[in-house]
Protein backbone atom coordinates (compact mmCIF):
# COMPACT_ATOMS: atom_id res chain seq x y z
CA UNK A 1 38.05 -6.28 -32.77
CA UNK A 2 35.13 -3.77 -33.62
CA UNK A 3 34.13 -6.12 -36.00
CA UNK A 4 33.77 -8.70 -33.65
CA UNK A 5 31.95 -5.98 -31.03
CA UNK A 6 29.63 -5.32 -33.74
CA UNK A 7 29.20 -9.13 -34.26
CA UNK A 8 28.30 -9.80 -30.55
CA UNK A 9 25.57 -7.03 -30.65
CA UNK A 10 24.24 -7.77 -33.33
CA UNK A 11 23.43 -11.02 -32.19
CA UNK A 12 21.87 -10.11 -28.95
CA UNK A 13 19.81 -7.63 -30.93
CA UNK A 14 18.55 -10.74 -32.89
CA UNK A 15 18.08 -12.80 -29.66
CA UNK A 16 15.79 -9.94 -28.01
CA UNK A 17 13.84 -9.72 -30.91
CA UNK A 18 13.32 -13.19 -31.27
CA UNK A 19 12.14 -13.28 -27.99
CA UNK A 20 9.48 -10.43 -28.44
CA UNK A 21 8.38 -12.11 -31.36
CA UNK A 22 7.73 -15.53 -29.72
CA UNK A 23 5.63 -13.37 -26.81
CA UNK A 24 3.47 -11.91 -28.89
CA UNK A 25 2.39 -15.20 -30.47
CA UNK A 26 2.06 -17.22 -27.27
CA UNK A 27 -0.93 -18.65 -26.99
CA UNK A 28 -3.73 -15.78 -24.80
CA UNK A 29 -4.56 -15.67 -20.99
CA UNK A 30 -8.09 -17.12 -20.64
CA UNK A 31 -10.08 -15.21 -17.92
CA UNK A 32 -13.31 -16.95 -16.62
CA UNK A 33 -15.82 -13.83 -16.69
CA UNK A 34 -17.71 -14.98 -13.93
CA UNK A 35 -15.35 -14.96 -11.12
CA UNK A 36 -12.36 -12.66 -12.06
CA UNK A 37 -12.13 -9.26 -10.66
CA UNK A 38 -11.96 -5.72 -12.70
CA UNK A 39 -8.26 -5.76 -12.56
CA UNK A 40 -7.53 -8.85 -13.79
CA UNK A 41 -10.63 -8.49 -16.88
CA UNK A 42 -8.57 -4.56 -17.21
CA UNK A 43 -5.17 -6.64 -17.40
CA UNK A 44 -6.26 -9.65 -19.96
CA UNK A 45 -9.28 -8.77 -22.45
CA UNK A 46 -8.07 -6.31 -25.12
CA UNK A 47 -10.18 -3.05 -25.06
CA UNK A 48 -11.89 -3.87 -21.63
CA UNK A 49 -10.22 -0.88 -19.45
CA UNK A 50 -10.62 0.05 -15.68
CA UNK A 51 -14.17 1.00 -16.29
CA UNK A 52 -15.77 -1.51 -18.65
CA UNK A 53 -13.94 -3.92 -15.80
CA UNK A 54 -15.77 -2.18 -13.23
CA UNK A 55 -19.32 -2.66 -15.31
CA UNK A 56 -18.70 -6.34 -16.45
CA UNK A 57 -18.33 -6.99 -12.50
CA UNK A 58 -20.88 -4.88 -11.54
CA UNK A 59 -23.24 -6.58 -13.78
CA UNK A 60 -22.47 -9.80 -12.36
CA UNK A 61 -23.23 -8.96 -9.14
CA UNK A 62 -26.84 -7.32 -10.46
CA UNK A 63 -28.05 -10.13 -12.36
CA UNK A 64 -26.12 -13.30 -11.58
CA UNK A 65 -23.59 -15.14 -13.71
CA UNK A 66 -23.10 -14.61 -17.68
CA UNK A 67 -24.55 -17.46 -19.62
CA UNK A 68 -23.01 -17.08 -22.36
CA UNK A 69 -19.73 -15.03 -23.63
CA UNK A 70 -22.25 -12.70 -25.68
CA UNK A 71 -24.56 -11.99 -22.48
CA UNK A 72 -21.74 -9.78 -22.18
CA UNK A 73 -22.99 -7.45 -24.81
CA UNK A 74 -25.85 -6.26 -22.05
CA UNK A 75 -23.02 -4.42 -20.29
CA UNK A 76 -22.80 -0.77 -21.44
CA UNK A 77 -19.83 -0.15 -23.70
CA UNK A 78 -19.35 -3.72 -24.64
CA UNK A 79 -20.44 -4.94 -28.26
CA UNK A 80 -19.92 -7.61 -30.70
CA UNK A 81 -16.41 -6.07 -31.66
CA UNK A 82 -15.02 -6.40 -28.58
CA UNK A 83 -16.78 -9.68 -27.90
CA UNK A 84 -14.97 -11.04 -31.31
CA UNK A 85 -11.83 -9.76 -30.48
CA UNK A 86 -11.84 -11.76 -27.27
CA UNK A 87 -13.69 -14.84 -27.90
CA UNK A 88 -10.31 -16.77 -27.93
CA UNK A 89 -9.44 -14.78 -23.97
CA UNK A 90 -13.09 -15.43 -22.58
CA UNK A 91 -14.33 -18.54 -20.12
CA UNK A 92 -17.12 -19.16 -18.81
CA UNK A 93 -16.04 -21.67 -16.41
CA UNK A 94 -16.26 -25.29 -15.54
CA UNK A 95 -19.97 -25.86 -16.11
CA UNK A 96 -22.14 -27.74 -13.49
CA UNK A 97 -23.54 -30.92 -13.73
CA UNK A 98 -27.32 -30.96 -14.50
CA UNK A 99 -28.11 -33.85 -12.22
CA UNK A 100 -26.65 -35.89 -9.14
CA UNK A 101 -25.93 -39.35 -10.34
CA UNK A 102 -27.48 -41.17 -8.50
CA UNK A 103 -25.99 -44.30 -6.22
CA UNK A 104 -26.04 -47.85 -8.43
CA UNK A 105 -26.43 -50.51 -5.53
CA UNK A 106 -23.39 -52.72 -6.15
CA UNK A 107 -24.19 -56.41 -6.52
CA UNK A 108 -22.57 -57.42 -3.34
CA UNK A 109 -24.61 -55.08 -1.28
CA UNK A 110 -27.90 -56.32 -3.44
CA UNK A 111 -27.36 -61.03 -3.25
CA UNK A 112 -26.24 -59.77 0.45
CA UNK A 113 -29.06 -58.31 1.57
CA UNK A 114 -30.87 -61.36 0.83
């Protein structure tokens, strides 16, 4: 029987550490720089604490959004380290189209107004 105890926790020793193991190699949270507040840049870029959190957003309010993921460099505290580290946890966002299309006139609308 104490064989079969030790059995039993044994294997959900293995089980939790399985489970650790498969968390720490899920894939990163991606945090769009330009719109996420200082707790949630704190909670998701690695070495990016209350402060620099408070700076990154700070900056963004100063001098508009980042242009790039290595604009971030102009905050105090932040350098190409850091940067690196995160490059795989930092967005940018959804970027904006450069120009309206504009409206094709169908071909109906076109032998119709004839």
């Amino acid at each position: 029987m104490k064989s079969f105890t030790l059995l039993i926790k044994a294997c959900i020793l293995a089980l939790c550490f399985s489970q650790m193991a498969v968390a720490a190699t899920a894939a990163p949270q991606v945090v769009n720089i330009n719109t996420a507040d200082a707790a949630t840049l704190d909670r998701v870029l690695i070495g990016i604490g209350p402060s620099k959190a408070q700076a990154i957003v700070a900056h963004r309010k100063a001098n508009g959004a980042f242009k790039s993921v290595d604009a971030l460099s102009e905050v105090k505290g932040i350098g190409p380290a850091t940067i690196k580290r995160n490059a795989g946890r930092i967005s940018l966002g959804a970027k904006a189209p450069s120009k309206m299309p504009t409206k094709a006139t169908s071909p109906l609308r076109a032998s119709s107004a004839k």
